[in-house]
Protein backbone atom coordinates (compact mmCIF):
# COMPACT_ATOMS: atom_id res chain seq x y z
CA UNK A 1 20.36 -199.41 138.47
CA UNK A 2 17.08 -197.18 139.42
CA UNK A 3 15.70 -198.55 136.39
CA UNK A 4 16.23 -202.38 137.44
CA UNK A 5 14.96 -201.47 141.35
CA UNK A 6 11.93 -199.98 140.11
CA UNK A 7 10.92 -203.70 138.49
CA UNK A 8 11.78 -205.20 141.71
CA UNK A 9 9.70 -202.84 143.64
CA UNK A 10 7.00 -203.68 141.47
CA UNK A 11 7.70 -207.57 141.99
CA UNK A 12 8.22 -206.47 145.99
CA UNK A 13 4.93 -205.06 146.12
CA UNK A 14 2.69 -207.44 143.85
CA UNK A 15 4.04 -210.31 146.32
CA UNK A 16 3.13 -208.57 149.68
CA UNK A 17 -0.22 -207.16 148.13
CA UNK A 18 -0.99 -211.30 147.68
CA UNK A 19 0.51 -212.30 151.01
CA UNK A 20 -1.21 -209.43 153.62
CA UNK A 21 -4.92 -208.51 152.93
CA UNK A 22 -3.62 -204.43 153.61
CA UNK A 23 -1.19 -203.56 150.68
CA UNK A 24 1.98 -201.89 151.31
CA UNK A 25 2.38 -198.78 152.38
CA UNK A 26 3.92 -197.16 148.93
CA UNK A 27 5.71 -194.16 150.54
CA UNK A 28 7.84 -196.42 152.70
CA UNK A 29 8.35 -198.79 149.24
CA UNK A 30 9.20 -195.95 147.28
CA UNK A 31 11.66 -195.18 150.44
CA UNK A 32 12.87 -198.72 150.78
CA UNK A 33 14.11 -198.96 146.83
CA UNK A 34 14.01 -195.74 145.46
CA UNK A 35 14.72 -193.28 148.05
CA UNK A 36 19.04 -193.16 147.44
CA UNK A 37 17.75 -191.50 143.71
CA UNK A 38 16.06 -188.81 145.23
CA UNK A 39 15.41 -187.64 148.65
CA UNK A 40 11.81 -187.59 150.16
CA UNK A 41 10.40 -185.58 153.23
CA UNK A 42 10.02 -187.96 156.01
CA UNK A 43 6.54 -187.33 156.26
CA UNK A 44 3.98 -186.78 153.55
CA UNK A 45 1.56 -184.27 154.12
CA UNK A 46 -2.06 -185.13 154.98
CA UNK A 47 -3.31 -184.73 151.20
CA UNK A 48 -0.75 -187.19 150.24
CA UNK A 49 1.36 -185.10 148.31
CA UNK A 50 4.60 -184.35 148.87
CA UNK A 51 6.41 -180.64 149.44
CA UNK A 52 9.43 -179.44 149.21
CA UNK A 53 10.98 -178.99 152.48
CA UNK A 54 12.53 -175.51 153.63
């Protein structure tokens, strides 16, 4: 099932990229379909990367 949301998060994104001049934000599209197969911190840090929360 991951495996079949990650093609639709591709499709997902490729059809807002064409529809709003800003793309989407890909932390909150990761979130939207991906984030039941592994949890994320709420907030990224300010480089962008993701650590693991204590």
């Amino acid at each position: 099932m991951a495996i079949d949301l990650v093609g639709l998060l591709c499709e997902a994104t490729d059809d807002l990229t064409r529809l709003y001049p800003k793309p989407p934000d890909p932390f909150t599209m990761y979130g939207r379909f991906l984030g039941w197969v592994r949890r994320l911190p709420a907030n990224p840090s300010k480089d962008g990367r993701f650590h693991k929360q204590e």
